[in-house]
Protein backbone atom coordinates (compact mmCIF):
# COMPACT_ATOMS: atom_id res chain seq x y z
CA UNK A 1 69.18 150.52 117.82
CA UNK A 2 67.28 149.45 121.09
CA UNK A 3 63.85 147.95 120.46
CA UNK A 4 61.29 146.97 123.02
CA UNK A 5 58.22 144.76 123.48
CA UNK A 6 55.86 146.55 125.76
CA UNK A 7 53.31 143.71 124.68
CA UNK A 8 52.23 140.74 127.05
CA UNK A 9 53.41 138.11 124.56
CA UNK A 10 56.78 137.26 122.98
CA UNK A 11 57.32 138.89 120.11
CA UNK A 12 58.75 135.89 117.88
CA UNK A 13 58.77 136.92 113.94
CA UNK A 14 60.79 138.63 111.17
CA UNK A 15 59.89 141.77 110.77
CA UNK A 16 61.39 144.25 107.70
CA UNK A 17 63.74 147.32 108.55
CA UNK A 18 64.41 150.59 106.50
CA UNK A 19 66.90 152.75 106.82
CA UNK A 20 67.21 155.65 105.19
CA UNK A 21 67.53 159.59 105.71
CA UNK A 22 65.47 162.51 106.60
CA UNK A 23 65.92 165.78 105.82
CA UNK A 24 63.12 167.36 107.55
CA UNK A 25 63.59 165.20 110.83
CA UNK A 26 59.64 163.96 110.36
CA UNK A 27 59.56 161.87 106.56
CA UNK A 28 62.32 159.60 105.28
CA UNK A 29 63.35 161.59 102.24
CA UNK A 30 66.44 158.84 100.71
CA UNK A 31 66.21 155.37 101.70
CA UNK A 32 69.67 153.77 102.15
CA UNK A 33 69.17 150.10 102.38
CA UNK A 34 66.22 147.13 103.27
CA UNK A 35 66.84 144.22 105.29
CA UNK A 36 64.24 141.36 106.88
CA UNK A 37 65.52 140.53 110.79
CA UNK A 38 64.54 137.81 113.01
CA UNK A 39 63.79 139.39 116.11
CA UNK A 40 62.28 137.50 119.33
CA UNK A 41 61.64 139.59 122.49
CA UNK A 42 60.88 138.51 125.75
CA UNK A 43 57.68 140.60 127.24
CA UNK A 44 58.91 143.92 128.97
CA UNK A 45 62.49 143.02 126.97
CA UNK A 46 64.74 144.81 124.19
CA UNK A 47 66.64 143.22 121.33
CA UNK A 48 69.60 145.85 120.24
CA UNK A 49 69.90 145.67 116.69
CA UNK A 50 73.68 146.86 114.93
CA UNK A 51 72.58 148.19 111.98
CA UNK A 52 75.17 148.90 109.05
CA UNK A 53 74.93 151.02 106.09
CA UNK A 54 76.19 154.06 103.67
CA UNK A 55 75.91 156.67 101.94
CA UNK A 56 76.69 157.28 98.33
CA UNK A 57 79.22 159.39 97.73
CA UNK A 58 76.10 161.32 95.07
CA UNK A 59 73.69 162.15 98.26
CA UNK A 60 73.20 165.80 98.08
CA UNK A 61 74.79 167.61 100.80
CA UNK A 62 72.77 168.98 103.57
CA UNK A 63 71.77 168.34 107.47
CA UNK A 64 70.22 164.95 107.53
CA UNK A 65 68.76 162.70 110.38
CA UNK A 66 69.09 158.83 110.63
CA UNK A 67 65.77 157.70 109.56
CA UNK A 68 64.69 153.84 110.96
CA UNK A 69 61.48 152.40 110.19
CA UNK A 70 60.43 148.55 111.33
CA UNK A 71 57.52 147.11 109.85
CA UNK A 72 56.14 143.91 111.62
CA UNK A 73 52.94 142.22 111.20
CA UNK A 74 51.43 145.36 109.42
CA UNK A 75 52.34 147.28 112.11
CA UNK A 76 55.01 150.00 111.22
CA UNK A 77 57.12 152.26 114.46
CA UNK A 78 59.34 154.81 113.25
CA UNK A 79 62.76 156.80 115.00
CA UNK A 80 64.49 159.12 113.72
CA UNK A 81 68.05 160.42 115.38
CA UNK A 82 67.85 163.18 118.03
CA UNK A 83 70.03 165.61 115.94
CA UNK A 84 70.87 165.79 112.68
CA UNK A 85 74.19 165.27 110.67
CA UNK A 86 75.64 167.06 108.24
CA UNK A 87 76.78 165.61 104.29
CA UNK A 88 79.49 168.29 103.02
């Protein structure tokens, strides 16, 4: 995952990521995993973040999208993958 800092200021703090599914490509619908990541980004610069995780072998099968939500400072910015996948 690429993130940016558009800002004027480094942005130098920990800020909490969720990842988790969704099956109507707008809302997270399963939430996978929760992890807090020091991030510190130049202004105008990215940080690319590897970000691991699964799926129980229980999720209900269906077309799904990757679901990534970063919430820093209060401030929450949400993606969500371009197409979906599909969980036979």
């Amino acid at each position: 995952m690429t993130i940016t800092n558009k800002g004027n200021i480094v942005a130098d703090a920990g800020a909490l990521v969720n990842i988790g599914l969704s099956a109507d490509g707008k809302f997270e619908t399963v939430s996978l995993r929760s992890l807090h990541q020091k991030l510190k980004i130049k202004p105008d610069g990215v940080a690319k973040l590897r970000l691991k995780f699964s799926i129980a072998k229980s999720q209900s099968a269906g077309d799904y999208f990757a679901f990534v939500s970063i919430v820093r400072n209060g401030a929450q910015a949400t993606a969500l993958s371009a197409s979906p996948f599909t969980i036979v």
